[in-house]
Protein backbone atom coordinates (compact mmCIF):
# COMPACT_ATOMS: atom_id res chain seq x y z
CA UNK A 1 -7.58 20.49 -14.85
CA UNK A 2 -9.98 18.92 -12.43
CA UNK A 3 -12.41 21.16 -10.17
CA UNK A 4 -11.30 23.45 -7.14
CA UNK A 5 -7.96 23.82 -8.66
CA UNK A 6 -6.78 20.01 -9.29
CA UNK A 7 -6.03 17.89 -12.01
CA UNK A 8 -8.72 15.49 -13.10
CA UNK A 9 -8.72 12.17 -11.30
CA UNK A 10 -8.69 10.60 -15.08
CA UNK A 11 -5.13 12.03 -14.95
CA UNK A 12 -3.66 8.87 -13.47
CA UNK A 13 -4.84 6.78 -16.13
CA UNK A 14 -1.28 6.67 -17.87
CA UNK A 15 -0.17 5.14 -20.65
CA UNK A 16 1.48 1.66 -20.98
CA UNK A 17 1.10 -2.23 -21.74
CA UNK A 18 -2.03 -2.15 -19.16
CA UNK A 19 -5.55 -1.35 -19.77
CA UNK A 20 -7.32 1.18 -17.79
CA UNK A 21 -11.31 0.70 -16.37
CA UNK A 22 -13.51 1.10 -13.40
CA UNK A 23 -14.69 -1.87 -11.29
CA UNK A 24 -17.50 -1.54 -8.69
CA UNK A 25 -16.89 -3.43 -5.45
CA UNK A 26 -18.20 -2.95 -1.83
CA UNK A 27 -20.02 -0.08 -2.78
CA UNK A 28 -17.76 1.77 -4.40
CA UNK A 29 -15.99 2.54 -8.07
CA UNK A 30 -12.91 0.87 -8.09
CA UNK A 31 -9.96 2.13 -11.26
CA UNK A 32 -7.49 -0.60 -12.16
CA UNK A 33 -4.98 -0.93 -14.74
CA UNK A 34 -4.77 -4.45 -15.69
CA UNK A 35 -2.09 -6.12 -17.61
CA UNK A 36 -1.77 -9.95 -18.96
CA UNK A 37 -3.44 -13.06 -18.61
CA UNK A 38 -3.60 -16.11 -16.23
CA UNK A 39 -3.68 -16.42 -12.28
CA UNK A 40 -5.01 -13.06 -10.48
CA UNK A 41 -2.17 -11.20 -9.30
CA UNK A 42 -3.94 -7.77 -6.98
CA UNK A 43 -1.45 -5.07 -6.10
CA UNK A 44 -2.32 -2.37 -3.18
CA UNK A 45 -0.09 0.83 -3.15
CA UNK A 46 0.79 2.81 -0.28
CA UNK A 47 1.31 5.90 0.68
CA UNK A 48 2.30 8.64 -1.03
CA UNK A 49 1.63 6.66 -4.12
CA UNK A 50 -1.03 5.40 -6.51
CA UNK A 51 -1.75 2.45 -8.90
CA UNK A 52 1.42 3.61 -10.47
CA UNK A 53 3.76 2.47 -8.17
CA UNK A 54 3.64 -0.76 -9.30
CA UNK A 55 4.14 -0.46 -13.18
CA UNK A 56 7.63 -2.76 -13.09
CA UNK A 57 5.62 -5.00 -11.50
CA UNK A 58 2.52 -5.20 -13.79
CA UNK A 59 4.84 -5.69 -16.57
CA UNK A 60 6.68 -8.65 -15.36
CA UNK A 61 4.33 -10.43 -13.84
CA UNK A 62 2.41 -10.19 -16.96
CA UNK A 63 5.44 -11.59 -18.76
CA UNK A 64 5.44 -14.53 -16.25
CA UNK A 65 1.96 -15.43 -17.38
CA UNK A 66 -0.35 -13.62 -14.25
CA UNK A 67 -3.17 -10.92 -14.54
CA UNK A 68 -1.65 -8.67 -12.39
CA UNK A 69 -4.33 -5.69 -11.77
CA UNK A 70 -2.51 -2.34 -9.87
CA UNK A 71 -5.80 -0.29 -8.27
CA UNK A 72 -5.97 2.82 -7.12
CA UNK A 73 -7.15 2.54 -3.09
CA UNK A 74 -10.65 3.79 -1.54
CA UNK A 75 -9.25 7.90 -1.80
CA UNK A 76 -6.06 7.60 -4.57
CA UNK A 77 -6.50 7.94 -7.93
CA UNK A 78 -9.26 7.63 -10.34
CA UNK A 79 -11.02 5.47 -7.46
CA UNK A 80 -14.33 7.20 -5.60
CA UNK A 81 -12.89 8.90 -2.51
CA UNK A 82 -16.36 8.55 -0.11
CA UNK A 83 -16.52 10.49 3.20
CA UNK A 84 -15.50 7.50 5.03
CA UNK A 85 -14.28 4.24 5.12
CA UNK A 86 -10.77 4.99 5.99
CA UNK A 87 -10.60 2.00 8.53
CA UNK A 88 -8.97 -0.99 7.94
CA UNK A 89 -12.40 -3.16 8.01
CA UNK A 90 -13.79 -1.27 5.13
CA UNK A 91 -10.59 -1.57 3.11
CA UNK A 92 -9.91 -5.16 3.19
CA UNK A 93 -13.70 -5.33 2.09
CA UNK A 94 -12.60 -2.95 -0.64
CA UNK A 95 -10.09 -5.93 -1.96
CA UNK A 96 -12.23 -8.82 -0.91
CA UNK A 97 -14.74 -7.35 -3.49
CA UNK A 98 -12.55 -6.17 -5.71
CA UNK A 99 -11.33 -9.56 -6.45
CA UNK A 100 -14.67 -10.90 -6.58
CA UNK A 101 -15.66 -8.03 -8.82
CA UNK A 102 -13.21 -9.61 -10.99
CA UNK A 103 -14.85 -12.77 -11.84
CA UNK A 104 -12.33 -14.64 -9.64
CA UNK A 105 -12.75 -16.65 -6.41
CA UNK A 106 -9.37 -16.10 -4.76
CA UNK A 107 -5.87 -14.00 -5.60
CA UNK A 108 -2.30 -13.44 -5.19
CA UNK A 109 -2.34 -10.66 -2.80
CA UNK A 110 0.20 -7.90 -3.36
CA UNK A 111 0.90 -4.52 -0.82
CA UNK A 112 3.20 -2.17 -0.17
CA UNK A 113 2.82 -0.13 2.87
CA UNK A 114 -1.02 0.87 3.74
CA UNK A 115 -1.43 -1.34 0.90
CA UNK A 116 0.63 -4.19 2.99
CA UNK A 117 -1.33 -3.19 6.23
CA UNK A 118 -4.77 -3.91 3.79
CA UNK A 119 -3.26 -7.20 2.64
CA UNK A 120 -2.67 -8.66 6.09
CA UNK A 121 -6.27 -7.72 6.84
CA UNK A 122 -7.98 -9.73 3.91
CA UNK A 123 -5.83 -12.74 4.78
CA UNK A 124 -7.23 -12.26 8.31
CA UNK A 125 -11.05 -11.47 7.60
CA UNK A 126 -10.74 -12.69 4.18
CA UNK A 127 -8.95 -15.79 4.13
CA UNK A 128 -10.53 -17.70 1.44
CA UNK A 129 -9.61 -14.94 -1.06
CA UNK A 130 -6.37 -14.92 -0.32
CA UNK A 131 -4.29 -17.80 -2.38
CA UNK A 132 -0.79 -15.85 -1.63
CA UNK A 133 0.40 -12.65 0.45
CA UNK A 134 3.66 -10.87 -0.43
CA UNK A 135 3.80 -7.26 1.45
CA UNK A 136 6.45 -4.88 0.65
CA UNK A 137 7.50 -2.60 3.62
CA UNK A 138 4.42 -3.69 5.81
CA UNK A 139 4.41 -4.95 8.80
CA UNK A 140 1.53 -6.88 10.56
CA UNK A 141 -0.87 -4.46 11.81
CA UNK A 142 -0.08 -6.05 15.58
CA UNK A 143 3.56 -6.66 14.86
CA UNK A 144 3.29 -2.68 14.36
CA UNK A 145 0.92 -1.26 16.84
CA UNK A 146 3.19 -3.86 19.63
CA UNK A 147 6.30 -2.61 18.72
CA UNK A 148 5.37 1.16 18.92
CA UNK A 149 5.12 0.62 22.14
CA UNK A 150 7.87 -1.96 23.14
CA UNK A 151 10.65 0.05 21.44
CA UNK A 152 9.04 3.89 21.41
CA UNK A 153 12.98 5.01 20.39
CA UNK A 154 12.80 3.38 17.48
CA UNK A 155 9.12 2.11 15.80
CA UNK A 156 7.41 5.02 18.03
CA UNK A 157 9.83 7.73 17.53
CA UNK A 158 9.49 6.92 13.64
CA UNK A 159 6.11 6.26 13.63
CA UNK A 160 5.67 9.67 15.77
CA UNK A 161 7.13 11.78 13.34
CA UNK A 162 4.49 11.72 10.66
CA UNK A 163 1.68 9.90 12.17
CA UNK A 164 0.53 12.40 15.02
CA UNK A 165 1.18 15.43 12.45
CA UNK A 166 -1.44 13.59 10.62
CA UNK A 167 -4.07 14.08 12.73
CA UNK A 168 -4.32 17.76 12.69
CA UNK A 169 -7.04 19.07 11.20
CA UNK A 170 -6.90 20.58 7.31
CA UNK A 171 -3.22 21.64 7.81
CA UNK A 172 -1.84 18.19 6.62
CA UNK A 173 -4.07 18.36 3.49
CA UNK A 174 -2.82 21.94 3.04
CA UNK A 175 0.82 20.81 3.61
CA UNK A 176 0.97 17.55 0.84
CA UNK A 177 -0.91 20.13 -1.93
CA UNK A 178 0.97 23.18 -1.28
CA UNK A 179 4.16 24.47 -4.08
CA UNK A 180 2.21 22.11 -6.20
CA UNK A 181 3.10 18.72 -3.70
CA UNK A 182 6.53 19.17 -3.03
CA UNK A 183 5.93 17.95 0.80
CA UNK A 184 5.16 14.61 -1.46
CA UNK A 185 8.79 14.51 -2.54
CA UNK A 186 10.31 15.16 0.79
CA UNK A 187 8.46 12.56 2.75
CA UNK A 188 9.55 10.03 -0.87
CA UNK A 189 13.01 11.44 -0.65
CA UNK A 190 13.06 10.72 3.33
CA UNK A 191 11.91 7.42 3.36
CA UNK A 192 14.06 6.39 0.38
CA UNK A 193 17.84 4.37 -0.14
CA UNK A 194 19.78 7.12 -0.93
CA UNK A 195 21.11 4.83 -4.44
CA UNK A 196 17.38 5.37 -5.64
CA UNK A 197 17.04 9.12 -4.34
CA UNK A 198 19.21 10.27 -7.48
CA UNK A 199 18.16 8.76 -10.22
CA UNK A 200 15.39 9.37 -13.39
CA UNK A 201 13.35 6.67 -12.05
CA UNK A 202 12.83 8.66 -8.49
CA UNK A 203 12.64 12.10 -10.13
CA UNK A 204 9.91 10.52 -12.32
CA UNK A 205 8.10 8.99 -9.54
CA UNK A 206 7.79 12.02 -6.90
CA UNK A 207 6.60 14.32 -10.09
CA UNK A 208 4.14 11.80 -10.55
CA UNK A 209 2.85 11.17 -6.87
CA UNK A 210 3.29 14.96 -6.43
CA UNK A 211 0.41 15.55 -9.16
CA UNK A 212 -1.83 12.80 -7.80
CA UNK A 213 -1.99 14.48 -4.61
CA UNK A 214 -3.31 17.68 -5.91
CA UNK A 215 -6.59 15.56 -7.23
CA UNK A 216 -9.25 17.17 -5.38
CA UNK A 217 -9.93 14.88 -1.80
CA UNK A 218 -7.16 12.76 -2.49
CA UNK A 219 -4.86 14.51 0.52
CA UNK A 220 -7.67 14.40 3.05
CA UNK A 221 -8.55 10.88 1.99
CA UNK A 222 -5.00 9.66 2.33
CA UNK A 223 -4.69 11.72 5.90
CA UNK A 224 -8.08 9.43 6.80
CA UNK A 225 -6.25 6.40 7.01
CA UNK A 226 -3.63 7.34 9.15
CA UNK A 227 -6.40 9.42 11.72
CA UNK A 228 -8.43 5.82 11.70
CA UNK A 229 -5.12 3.87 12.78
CA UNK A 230 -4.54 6.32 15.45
CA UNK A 231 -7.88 6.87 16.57
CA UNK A 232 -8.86 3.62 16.76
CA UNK A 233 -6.27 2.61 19.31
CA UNK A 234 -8.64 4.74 21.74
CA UNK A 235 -11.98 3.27 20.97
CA UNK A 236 -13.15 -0.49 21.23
CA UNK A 237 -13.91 -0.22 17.80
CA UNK A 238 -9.62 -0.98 17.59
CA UNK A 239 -10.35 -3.39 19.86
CA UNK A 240 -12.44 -5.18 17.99
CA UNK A 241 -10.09 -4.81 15.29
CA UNK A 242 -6.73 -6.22 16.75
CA UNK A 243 -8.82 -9.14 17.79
CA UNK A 244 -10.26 -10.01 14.61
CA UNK A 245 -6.74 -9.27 12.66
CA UNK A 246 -5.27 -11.83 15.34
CA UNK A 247 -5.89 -14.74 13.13
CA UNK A 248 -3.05 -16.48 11.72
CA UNK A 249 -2.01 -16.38 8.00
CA UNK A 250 -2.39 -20.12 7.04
CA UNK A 251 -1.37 -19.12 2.70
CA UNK A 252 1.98 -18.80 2.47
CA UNK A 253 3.67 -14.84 3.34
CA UNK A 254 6.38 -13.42 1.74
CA UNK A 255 7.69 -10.56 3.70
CA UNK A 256 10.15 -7.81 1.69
CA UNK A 257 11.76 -5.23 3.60
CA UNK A 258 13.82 -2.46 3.15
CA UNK A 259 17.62 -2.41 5.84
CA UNK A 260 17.58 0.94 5.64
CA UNK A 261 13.37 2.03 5.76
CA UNK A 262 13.36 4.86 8.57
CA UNK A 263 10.03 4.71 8.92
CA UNK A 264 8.98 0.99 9.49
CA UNK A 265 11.91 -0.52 10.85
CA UNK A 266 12.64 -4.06 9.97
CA UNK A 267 12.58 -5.11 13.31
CA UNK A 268 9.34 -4.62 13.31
CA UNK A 269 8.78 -6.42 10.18
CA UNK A 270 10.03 -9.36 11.52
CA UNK A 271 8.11 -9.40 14.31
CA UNK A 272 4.94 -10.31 11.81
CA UNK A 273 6.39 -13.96 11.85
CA UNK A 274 4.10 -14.55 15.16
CA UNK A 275 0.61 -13.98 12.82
CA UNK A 276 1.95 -16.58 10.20
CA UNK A 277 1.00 -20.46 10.17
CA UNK A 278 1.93 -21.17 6.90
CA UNK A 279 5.44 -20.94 5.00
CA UNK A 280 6.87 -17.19 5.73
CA UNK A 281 9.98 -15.81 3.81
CA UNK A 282 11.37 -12.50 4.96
CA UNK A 283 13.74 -10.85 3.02
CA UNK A 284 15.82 -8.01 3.68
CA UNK A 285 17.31 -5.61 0.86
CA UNK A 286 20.24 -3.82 2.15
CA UNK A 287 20.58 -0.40 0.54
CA UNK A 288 16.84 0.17 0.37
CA UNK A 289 14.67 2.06 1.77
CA UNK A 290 10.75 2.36 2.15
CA UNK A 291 10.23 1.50 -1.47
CA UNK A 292 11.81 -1.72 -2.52
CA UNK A 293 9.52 -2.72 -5.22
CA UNK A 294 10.78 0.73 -6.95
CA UNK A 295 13.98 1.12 -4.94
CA UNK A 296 15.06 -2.58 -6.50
CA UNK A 297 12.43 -3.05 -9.19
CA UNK A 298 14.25 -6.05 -10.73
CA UNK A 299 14.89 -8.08 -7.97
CA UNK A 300 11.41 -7.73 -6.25
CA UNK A 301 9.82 -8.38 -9.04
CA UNK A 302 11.86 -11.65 -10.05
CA UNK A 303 11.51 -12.62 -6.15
CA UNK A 304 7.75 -12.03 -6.33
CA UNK A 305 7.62 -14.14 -9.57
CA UNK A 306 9.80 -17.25 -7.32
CA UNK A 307 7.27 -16.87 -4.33
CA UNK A 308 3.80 -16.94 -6.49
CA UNK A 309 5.07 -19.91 -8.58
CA UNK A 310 6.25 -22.14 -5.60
């Protein structure tokens, strides 16, 4: 066990073909698991996951000849979880370094979710880093924030659900640790295809995010991001933001979406085609969920392999 009561962040440093260690970039410690060799392959999680999320990926993208490297975000994991730096800025410097950290000048750029949000962000501030994008159940941070508001029964009301909970003070944190995470599972089991919900593969997945949560800070780090997106709409930092994110994806996008993800819609997904100005590909999964690179682990990952070798 950890201190106050939590596992140990080390605890997420699970066994497989990968190889566990700490990387230092934009001012903070960084844990990957890295797996294979060739072309940099970086994969961003989301949320309510970790590095982890991404271990049928790692595996076969290795197998394709990439370095794939899963990290834990700024907060998650076995990565330093700071007092701040929960804005979109500071993560897409996060990656930008990270990459750099790596002894590489540019990467395939991988995200699901938050980790999606942070990939369209590097492209944007980051460009020259950025060799590919593929985002999993992420739509453009302006595609999102415009649609909120153009269709508040559907993106807002969805959005609404979790997102203003979010902002309350110590009661979310309270919430995702409490009967040791099981909010964790619920939100997973919400957000989910209903073909993945009963299986091994999910069972093994919400015990696994359900224990990552409990790692001391990790809850109120994760609950950062969301008061940031929020907050920010209210303050010309956001401003600032939407205007810089505004730049066009020239590296070619491949967009993956879930038919049936309550929580970003498709719809909205599509709507990222407008930030593009290279080749964009969006695909839609029918069946799945907010979790198509575990929903339909084969599939994404032999799509993913397609998009990074054209």
């Amino acid at each position: 066990m950890g201190t106050r009561g939590g596992p140990d962040p080390s605890s997420v440093r699970l066994p497989g073909p990968w190889t566990h260690r700490a990387v230092s970039a934009n001012g903070i410690r960084l844990h990957v698991a890295e797996c294979g060799e060739g072309p940099l392959v970086v994969l961003l999680h989301g949320f309510p996951e970790f590095w982890w999320s991404w271990r049928h990926q790692l595996t076969a993208l290795a197998e394709s000849g990439y370095r794939a490297v899963a990290v834990d975000l700024r907060g998650y994991g076995d990565s330093d979880k700071p007092p701040r730096g929960y804005d979109l800025w500071t993560l897409g410097g996060d990656v930008a370094g990270l990459i750099r950290a790596l002894g590489e000048p540019e990467a395939r750029v991988v995200g699901h979710g938050w980790g999606g949000l942070i990939g369209w962000t590097v492209a944007a501030l980051h460009p020259r880093v950025v060799r590919a994008l593929a985002v999993f159940a992420a739509p453009h941070p302006l595609a999102l924030r415009a649609q909120v508001v153009r269709d508040p029964r559907g993106q807002g009301r969805a959005t609404a659900r979790h997102v203003l909970g979010f902002q309350l003070p110590r009661w979310p944190e309270h919430s995702l640790r409490a009967d040791d995470g099981a909010r964790v599972e619920r939100i997973m089991r919400g957000w989910a295809g209903r073909e993945w919900t009963g299986t091994a593969d999910f069972a093994e997945a919400a015990a696994r995010n359900r224990q990552a949560v409990q790692i001391p800070a990790v809850a109120h780090c994760a609950m950062e991001y969301y008061r940031w997106a929020l907050r920010s709409q209210l303050r010309a930092e956001g401003r600032r933001f939407a205007a810089a994110v505004a730049r066009r994806a020239s590296m070619p996008v491949l967009q993956v979406h879930g038919a049936d993800d309550p929580f970003l819609l498709e719809r909205t997904a599509r709507a990222s085609a407008r930030w593009t100005d290279g080749p964009f590909d969006h695909v839609v999964l029918p069946a799945t969920g907010h979790f198509p690179h575990q929903e339909r682990p084969s599939e994404t990952a032999r799509r993913l392999v397609d998009f990074l070798a054209g």
